[in-house]
PDB file of N, CA and C in Angstrom:
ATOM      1  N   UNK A   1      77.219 157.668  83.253  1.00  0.00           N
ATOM      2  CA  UNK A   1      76.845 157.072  81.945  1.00  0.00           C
ATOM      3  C   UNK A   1      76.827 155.542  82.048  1.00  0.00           C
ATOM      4  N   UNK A   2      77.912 154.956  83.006  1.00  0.00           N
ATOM      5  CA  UNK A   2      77.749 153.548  83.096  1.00  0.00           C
ATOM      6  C   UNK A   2      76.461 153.246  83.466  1.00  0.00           C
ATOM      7  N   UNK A   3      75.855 154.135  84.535  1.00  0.00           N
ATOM      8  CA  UNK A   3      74.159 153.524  84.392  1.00  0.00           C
ATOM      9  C   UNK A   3      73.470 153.217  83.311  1.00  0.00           C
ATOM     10  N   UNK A   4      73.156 153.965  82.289  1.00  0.00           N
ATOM     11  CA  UNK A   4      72.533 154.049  81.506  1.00  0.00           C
ATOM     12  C   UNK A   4      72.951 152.836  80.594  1.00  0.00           C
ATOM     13  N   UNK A   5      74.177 152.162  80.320  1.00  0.00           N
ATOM     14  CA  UNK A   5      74.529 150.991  79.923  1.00  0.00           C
ATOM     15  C   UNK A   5      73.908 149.786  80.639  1.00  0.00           C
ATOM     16  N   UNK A   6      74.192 149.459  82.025  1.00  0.00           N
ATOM     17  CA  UNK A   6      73.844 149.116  82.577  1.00  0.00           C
ATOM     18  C   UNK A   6      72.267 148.630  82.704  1.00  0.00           C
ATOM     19  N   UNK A   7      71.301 149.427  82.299  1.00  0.00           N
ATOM     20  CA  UNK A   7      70.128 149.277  82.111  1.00  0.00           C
ATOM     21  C   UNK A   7      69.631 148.695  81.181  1.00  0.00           C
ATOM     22  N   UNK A   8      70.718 149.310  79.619  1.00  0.00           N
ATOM     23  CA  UNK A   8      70.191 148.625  78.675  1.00  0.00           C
ATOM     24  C   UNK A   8      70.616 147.320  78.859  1.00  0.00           C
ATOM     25  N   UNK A   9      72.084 146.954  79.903  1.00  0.00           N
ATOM     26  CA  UNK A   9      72.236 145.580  79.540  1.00  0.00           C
ATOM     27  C   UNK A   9      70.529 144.640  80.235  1.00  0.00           C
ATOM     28  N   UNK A  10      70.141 145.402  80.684  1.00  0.00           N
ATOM     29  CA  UNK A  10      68.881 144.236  81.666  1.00  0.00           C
ATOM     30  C   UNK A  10      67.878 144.180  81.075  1.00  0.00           C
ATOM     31  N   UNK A  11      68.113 145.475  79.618  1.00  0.00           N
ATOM     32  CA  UNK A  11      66.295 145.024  78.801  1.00  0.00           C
ATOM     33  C   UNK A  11      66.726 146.619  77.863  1.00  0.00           C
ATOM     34  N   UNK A  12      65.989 147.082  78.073  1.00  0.00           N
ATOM     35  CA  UNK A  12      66.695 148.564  77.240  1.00  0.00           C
ATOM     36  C   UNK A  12      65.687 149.782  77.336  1.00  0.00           C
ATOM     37  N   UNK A  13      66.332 150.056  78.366  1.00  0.00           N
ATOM     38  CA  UNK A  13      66.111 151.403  79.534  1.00  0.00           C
ATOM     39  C   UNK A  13      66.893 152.569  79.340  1.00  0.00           C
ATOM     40  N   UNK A  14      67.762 152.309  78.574  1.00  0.00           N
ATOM     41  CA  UNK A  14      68.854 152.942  77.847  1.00  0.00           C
ATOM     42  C   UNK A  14      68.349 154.000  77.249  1.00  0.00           C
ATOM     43  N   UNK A  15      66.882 154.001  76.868  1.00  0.00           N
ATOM     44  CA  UNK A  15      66.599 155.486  76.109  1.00  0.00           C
ATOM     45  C   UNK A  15      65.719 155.909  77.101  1.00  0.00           C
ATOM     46  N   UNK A  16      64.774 154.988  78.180  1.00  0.00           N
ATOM     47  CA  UNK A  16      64.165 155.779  78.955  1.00  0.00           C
ATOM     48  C   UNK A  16      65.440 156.800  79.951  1.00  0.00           C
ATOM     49  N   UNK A  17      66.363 156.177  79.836  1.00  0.00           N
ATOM     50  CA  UNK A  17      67.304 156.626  81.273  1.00  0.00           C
ATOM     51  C   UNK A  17      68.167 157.966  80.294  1.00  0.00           C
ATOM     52  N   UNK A  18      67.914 158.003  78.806  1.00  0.00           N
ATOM     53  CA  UNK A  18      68.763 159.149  78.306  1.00  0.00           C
ATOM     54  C   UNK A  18      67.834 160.117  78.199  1.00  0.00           C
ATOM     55  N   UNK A  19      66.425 159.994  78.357  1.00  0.00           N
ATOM     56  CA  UNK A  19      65.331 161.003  77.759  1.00  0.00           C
ATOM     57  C   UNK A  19      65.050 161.899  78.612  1.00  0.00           C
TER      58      UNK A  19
END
């Protein structure tokens, strides 16, 4: 799950990386 944080911190990938 820390990835998915992680991603959003760099732009917000955060929902591509949960979908």
């Amino acid at each position: 799950m820390g990835k998915s944080k992680r991603l959003r911190r760099d732009g917000t990938s955060d929902r591509s990386d949960a979908a």
